[in-house]
Each structure stands twice: as C-alpha cells, then as structure tokens.
N, C-alpha and C. Protein backbone atom coordinates (compact mmCIF):
# COMPACT_ATOMS: atom_id res chain seq x y z
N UNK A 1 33.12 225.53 63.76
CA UNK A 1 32.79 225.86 65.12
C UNK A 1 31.59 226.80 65.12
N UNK A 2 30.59 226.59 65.96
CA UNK A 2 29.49 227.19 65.81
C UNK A 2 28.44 227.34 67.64
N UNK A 3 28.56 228.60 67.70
CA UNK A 3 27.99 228.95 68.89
C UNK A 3 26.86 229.59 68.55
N UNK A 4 25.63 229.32 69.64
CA UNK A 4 24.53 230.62 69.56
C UNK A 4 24.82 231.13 70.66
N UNK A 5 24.54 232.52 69.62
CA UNK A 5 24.93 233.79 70.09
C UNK A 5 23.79 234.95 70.85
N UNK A 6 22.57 234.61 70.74
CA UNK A 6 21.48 235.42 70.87
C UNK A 6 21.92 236.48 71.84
N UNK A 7 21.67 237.89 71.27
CA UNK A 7 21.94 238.99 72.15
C UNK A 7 23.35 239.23 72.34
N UNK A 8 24.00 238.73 71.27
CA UNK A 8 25.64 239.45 71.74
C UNK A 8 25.78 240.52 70.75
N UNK A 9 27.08 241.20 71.55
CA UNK A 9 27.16 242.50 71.01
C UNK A 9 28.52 242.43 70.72
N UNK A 10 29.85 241.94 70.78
CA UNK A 10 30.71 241.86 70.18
C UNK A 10 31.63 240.77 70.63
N UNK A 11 32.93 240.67 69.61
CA UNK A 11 33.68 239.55 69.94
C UNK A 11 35.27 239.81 69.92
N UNK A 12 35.70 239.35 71.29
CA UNK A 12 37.00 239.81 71.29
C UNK A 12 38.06 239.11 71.15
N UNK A 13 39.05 239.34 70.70
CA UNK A 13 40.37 238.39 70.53
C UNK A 13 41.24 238.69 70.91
N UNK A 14 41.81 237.48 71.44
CA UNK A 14 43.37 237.83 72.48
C UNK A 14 43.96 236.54 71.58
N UNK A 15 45.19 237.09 70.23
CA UNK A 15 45.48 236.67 69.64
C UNK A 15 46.88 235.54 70.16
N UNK A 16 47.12 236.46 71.15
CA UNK A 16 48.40 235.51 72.17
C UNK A 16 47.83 234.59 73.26
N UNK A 17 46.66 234.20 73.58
CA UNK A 17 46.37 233.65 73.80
C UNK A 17 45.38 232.67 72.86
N UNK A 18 45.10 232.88 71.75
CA UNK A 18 44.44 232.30 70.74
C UNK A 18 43.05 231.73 71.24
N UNK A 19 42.03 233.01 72.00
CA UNK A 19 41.35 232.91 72.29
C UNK A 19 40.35 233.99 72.04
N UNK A 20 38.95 233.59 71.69
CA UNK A 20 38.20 234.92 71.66
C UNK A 20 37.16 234.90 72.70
N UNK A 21 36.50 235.76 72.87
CA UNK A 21 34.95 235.92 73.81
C UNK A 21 34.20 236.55 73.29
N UNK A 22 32.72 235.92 73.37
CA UNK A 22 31.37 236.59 73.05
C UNK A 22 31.09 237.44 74.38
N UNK A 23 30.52 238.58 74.07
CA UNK A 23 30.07 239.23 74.84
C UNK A 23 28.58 239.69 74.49
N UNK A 24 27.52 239.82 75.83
CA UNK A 24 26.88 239.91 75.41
C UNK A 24 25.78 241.53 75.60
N UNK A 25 24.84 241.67 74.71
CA UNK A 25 24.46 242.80 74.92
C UNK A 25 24.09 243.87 76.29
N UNK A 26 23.89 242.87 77.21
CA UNK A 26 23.90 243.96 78.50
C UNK A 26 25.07 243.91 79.68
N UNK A 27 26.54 243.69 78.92
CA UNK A 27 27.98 243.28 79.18
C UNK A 27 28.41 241.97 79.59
N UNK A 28 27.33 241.09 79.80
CA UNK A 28 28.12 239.68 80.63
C UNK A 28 29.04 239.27 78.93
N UNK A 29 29.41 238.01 79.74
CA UNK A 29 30.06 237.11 78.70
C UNK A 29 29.44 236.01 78.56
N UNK A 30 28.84 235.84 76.95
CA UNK A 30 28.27 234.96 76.10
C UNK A 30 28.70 233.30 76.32
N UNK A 31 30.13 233.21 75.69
CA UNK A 31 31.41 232.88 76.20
C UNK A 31 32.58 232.92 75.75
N UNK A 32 33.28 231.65 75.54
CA UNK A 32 34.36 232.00 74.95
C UNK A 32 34.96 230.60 74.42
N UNK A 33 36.13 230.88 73.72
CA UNK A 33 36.52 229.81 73.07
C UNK A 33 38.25 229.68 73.01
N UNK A 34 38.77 228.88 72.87
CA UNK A 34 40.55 228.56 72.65
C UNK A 34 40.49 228.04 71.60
N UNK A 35 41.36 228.53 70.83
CA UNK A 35 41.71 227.72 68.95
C UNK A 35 42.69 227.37 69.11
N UNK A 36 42.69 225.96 68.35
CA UNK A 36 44.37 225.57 68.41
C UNK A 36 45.06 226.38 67.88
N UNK A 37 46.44 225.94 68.46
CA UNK A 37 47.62 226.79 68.06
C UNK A 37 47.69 227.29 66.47
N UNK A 38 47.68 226.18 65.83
CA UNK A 38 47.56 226.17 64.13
C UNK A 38 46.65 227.20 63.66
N UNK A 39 45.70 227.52 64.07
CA UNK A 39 44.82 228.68 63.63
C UNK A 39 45.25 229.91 63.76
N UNK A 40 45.13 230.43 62.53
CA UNK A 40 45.95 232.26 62.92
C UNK A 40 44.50 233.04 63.49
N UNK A 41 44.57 233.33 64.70
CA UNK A 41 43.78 234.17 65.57
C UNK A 41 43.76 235.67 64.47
N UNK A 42 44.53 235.68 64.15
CA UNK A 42 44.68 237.41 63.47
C UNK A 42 43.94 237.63 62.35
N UNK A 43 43.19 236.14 61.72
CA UNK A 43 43.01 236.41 60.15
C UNK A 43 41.46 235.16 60.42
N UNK A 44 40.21 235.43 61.39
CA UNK A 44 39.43 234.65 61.60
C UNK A 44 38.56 235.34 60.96
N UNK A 45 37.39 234.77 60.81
CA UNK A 45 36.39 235.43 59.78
C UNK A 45 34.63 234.75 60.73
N UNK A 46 33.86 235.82 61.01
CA UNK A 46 33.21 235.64 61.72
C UNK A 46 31.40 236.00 60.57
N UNK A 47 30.45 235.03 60.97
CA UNK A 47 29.36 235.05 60.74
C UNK A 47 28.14 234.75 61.34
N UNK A 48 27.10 235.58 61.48
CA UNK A 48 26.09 235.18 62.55
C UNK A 48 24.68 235.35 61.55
N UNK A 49 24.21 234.15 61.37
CA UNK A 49 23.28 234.15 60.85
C UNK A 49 21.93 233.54 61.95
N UNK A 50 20.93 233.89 62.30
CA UNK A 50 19.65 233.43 62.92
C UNK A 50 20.17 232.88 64.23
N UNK A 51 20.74 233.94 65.31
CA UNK A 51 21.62 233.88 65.92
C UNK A 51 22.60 232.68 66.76
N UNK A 52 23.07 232.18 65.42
CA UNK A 52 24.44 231.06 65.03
C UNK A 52 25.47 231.70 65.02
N UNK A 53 26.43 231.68 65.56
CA UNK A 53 28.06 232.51 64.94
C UNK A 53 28.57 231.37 64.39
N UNK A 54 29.15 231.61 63.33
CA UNK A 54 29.96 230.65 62.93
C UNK A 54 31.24 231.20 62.42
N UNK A 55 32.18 230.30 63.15
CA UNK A 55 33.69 230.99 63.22
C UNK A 55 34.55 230.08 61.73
N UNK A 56 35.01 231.12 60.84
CA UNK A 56 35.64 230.24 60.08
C UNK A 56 37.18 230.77 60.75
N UNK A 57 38.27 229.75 60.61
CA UNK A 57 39.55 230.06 61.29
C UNK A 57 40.63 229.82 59.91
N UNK A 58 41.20 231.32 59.69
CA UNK A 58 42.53 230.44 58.79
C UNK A 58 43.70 229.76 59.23
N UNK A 59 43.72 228.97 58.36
CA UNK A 59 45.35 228.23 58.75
C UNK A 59 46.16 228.20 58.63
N UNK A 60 47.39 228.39 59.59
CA UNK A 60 49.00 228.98 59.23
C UNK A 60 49.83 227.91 57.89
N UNK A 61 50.27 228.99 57.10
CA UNK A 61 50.78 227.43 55.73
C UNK A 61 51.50 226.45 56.61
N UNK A 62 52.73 226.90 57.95
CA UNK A 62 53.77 226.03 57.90
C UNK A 62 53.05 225.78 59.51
N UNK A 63 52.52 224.32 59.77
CA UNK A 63 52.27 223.74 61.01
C UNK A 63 53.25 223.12 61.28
C-alpha cells in the first residue's frame, strides 16, 4: 500500500478501528486508510521515501 504523502506531518492509528490517517503539515488530513481485519494495526511499519509512504502491515499468525 502506497500513498503520496507530500507535506505530511504525522500518522495516526485507531487500532480498533484498524484504521490510520495522514495528516498534513498545516493540520488538514492527507487521508486515510482501513486495513483489513487480518492486519495487526498495532505492529505496522511505516516508510516515506521521495514523498511515497509505504505502509508495510504485519499479519496476525491465526486468521
């Protein structure tokens, strides 16, 4: 999964809803995203290279 991000300033997670949001540097929202259920929201691993985010998501052992 891969969003550009240009000008965001952080990313939030609402793990019970298994959803995060980009936000962006002068407060709006970038946007946002829903992960399937199977993805542990708690243990995501985030990278922004040439402003790309790219979300790696881990996966619960027992689906």
């Amino acid at each position: 999964m891969q969003l550009n991000v240009r000008g965001y300033e952080g990313i939030w997670l609402e793990p019970l809803l298994n959803r995060f949001t980009i936000n962006a540097s002068n407060g709006g929202e970038l946007g946002n995203c829903v992960l399937p259920d199977y993805v542990d929201t708690q243990n995501l691993e985030f990278s922004v290279v040439d402003d790309i985010l790219t979300v790696v998501g881990y996966y619960r052992m027992n689906q």
